[in-house]
C-alpha atoms as a PDB file:
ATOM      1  CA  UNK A   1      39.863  37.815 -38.372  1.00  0.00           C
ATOM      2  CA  UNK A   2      41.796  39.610 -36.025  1.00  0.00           C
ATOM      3  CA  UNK A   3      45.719  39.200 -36.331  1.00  0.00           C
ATOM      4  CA  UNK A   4      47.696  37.907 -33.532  1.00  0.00           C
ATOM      5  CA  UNK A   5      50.258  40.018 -31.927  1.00  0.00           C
ATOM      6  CA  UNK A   6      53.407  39.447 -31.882  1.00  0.00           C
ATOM      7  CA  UNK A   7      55.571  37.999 -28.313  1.00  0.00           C
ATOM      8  CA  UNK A   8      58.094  38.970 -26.460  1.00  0.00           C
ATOM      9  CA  UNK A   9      59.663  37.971 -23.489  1.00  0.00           C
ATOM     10  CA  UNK A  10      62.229  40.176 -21.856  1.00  0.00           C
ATOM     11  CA  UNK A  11      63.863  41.140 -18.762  1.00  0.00           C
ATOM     12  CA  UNK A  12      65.745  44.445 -17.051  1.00  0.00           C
ATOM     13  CA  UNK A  13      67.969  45.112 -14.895  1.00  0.00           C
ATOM     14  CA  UNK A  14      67.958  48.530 -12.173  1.00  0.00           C
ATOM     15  CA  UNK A  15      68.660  49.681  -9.827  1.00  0.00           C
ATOM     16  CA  UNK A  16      65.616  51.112  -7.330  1.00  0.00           C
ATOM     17  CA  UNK A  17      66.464  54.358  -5.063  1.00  0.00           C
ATOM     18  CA  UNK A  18      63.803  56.933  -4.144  1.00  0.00           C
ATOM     19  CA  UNK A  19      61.366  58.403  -6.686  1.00  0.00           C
ATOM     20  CA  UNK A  20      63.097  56.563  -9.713  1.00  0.00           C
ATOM     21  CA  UNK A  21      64.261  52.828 -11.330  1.00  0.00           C
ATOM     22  CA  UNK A  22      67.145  53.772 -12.756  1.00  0.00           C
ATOM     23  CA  UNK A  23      67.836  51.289 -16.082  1.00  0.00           C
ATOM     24  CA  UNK A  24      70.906  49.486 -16.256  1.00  0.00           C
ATOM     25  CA  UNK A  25      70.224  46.942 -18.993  1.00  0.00           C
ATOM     26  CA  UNK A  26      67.460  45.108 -20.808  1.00  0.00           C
ATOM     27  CA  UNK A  27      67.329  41.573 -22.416  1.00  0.00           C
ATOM     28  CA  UNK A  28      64.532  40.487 -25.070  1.00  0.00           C
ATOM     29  CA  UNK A  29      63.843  37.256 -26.969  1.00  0.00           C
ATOM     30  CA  UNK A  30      61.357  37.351 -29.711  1.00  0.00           C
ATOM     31  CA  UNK A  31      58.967  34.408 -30.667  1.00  0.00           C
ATOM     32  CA  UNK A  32      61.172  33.551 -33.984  1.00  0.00           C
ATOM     33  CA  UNK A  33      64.308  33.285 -31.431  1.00  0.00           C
ATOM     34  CA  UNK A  34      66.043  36.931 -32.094  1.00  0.00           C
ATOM     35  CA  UNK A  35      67.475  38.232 -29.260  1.00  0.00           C
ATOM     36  CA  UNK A  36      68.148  42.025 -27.995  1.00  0.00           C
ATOM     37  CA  UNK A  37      70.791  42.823 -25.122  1.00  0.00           C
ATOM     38  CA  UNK A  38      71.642  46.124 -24.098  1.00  0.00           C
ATOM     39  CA  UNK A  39      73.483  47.996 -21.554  1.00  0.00           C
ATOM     40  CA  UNK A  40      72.792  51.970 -20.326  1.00  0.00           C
ATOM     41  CA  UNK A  41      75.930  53.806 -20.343  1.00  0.00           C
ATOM     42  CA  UNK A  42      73.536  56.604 -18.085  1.00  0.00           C
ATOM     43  CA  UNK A  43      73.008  54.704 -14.991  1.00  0.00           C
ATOM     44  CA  UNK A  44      74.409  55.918 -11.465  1.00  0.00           C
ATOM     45  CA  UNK A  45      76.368  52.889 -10.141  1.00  0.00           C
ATOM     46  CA  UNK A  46      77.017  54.697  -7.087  1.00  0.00           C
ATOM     47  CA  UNK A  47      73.407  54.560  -5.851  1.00  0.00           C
ATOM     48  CA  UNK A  48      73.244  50.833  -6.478  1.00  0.00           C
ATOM     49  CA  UNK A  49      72.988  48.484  -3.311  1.00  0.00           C
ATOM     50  CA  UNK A  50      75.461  46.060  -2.448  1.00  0.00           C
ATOM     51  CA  UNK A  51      73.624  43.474  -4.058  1.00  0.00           C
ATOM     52  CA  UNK A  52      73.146  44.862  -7.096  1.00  0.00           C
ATOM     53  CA  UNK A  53      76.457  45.744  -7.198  1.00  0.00           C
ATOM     54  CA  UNK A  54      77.095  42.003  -6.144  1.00  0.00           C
ATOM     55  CA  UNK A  55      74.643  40.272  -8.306  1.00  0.00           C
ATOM     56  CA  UNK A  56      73.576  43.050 -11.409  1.00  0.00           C
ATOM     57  CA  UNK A  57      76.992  45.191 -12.212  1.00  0.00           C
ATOM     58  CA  UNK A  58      79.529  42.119 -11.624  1.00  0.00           C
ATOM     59  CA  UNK A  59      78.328  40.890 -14.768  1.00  0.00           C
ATOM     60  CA  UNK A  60      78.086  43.608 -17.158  1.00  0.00           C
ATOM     61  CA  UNK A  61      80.208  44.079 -20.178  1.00  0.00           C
ATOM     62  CA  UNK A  62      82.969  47.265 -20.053  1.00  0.00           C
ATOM     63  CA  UNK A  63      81.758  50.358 -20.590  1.00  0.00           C
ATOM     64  CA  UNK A  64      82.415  50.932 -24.171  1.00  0.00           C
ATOM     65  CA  UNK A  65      79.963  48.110 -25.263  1.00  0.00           C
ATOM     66  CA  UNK A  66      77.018  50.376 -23.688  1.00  0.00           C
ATOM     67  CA  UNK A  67      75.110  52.788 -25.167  1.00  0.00           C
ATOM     68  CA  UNK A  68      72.407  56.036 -24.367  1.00  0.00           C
ATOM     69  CA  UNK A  69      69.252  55.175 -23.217  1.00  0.00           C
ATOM     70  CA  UNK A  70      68.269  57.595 -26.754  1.00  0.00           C
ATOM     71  CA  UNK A  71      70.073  54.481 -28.461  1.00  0.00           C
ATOM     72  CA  UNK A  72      68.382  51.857 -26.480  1.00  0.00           C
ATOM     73  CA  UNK A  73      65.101  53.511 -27.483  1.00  0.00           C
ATOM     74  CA  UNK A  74      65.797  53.423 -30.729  1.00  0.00           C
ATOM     75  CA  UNK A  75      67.515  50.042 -30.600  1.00  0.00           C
ATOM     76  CA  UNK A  76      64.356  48.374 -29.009  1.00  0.00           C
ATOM     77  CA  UNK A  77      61.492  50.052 -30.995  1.00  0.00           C
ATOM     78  CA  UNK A  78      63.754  48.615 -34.571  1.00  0.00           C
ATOM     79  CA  UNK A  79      63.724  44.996 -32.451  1.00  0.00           C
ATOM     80  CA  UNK A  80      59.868  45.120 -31.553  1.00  0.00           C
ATOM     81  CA  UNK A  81      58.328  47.082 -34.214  1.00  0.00           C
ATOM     82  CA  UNK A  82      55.222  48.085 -32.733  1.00  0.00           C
ATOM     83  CA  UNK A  83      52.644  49.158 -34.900  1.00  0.00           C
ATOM     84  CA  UNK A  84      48.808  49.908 -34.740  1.00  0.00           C
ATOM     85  CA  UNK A  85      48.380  46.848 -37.472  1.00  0.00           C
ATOM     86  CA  UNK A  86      51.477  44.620 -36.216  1.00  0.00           C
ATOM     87  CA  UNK A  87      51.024  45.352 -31.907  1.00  0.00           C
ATOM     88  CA  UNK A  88      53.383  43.440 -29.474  1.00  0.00           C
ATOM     89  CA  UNK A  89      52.425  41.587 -26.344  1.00  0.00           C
ATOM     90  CA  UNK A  90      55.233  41.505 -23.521  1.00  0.00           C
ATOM     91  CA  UNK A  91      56.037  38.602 -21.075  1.00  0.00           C
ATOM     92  CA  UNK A  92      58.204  38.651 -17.691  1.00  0.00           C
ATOM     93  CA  UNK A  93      58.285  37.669 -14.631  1.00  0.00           C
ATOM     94  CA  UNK A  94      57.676  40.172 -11.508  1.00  0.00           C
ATOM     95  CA  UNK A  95      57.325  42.298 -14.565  1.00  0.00           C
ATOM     96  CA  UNK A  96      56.244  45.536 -12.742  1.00  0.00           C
ATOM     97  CA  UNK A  97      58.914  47.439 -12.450  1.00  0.00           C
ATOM     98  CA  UNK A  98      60.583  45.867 -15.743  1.00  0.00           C
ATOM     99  CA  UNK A  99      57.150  47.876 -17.712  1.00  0.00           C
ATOM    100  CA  UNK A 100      57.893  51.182 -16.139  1.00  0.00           C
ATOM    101  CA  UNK A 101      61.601  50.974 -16.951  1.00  0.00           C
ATOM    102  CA  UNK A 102      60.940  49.749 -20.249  1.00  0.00           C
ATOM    103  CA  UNK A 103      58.050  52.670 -20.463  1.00  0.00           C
ATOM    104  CA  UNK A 104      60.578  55.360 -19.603  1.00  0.00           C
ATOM    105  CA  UNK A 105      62.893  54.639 -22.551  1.00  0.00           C
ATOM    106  CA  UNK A 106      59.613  56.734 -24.398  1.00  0.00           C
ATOM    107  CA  UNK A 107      58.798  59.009 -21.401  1.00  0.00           C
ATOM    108  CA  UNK A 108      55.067  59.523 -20.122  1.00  0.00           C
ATOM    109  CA  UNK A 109      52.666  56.782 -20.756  1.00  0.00           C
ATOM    110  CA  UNK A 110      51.087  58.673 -23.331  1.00  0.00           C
ATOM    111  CA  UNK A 111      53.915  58.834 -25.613  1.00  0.00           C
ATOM    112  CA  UNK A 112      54.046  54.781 -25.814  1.00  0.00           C
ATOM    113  CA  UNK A 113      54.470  54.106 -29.487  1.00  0.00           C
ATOM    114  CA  UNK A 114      51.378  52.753 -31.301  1.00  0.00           C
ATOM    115  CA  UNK A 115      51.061  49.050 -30.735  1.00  0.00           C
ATOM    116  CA  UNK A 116      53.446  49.263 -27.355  1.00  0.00           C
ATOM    117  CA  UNK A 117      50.721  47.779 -24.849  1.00  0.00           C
ATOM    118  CA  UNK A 118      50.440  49.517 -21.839  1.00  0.00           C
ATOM    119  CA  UNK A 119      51.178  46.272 -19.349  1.00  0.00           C
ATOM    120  CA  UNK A 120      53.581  43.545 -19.834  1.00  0.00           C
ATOM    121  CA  UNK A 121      51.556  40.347 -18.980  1.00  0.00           C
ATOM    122  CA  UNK A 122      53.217  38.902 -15.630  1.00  0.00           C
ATOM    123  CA  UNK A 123      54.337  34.891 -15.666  1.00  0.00           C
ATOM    124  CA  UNK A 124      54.337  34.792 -11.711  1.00  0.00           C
ATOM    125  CA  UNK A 125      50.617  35.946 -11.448  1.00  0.00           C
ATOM    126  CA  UNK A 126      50.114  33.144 -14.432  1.00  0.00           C
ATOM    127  CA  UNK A 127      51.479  30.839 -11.850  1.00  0.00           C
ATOM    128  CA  UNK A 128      49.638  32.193  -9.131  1.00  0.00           C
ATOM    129  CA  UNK A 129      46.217  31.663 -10.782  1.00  0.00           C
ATOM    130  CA  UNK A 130      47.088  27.637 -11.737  1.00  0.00           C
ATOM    131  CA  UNK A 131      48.751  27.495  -7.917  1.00  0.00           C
ATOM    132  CA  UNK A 132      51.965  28.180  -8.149  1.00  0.00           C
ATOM    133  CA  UNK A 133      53.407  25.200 -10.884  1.00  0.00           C
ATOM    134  CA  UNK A 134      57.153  24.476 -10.316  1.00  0.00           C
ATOM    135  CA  UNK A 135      59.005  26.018 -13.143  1.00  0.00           C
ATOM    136  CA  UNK A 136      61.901  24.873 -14.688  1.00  0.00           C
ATOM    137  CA  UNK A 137      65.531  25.981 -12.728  1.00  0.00           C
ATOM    138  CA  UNK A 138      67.283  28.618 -14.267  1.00  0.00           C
ATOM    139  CA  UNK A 139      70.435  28.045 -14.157  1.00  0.00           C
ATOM    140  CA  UNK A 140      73.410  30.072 -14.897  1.00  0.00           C
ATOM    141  CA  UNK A 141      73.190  33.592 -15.976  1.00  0.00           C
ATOM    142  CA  UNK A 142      70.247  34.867 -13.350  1.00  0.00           C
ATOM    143  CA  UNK A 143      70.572  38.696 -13.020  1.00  0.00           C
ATOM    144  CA  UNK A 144      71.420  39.090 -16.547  1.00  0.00           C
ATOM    145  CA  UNK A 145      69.073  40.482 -18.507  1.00  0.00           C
ATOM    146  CA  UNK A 146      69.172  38.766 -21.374  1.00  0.00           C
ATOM    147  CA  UNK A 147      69.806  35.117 -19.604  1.00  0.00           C
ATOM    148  CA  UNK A 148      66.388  36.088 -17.457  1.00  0.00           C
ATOM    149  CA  UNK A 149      64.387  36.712 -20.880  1.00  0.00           C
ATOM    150  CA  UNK A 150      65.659  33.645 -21.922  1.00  0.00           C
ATOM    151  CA  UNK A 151      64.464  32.139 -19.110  1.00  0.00           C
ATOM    152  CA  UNK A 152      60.877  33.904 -19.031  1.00  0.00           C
ATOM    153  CA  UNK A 153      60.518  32.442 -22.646  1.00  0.00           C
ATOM    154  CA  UNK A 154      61.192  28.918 -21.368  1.00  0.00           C
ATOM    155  CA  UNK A 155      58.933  29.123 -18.240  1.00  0.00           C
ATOM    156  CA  UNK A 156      56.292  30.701 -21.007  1.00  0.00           C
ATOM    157  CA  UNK A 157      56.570  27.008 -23.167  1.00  0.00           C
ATOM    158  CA  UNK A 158      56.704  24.982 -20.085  1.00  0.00           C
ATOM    159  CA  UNK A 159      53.436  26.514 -18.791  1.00  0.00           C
ATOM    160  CA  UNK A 160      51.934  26.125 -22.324  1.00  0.00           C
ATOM    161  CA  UNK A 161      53.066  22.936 -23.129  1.00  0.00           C
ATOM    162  CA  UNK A 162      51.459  21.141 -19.769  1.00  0.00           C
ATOM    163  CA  UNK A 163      48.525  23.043 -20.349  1.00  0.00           C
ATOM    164  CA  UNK A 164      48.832  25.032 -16.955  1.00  0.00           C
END
């Protein structure tokens, strides 16, 4: 029988400027209800637009509560534990850019620890394919990391539960 893998929904916050997406934060909620929030102590706040700056930045914590994206790593492999045996399937929402800036915590594709999948299974293209459901309002906390994966996790159930 094969074994089920493990889900995660999670968010991140960047900020975009030519030839990179530079990570500013992450959020992740696991199945059981654990959560993982993070903040990159490496990212260039003077490249970030006004709206980011408006919108991403206003809400961070101070400085001294982030950490290296080396720690983040490290900090988000312990959280997921990917494994050949035990692998991990990933949920957001307008999740492209969330993968590659999750991805590039490891580096190159190719160095993806075992069990990391190589996509992160998309909620709006979910939607798309059962024509574009209303989901549930957010609320308070949008831009936040953390609030967003909390958020993916919901509009996850509510698609599930009407059996969308």
């Amino acid at each position: 029988m094969k074994k089920q893998k493990r889900r995660f929904w999670y968010d991140t916050e960047f900020i975009e400027y030519p030839a990179t997406i530079d990570l500013v934060s992450i959020g992740i909620v696991s199945e059981e209800g654990e959560e993982l929030y993070l903040v990159s102590s490496e990212f260039d706040a003077d490249k970030a637009s006004a709206w980011v700056v408006e919108h991403v930045l206003s809400q961070l914590p101070p400085a001294a509560k982030r950490v290296s994206r080396v720690e983040m790593r490290e900090r988000v492999l312990s959280f997921l534990r990917p494994s050949r045996e035990d692998k991990v399937e990933l949920w957001g929402y307008y999740s492209a850019y969330d993968h590659v800036a999750l991805c590039w915590l490891f580096g190159p594709m190719v160095s993806l620890p075992a069990g990391m999948p190589m996509y992160t299974r998309d909620l709006k293209q979910w939607c798309d394919q059962l024509g574009n459901p209303a989901l549930p309002k957010q609320g308070k906390g949008a831009h936040n990391a953390l609030a967003d994966a909390r958020w993916n996790r919901a509009a996850w159930e509510f698609l599930s539960e009407h059996g969308l």
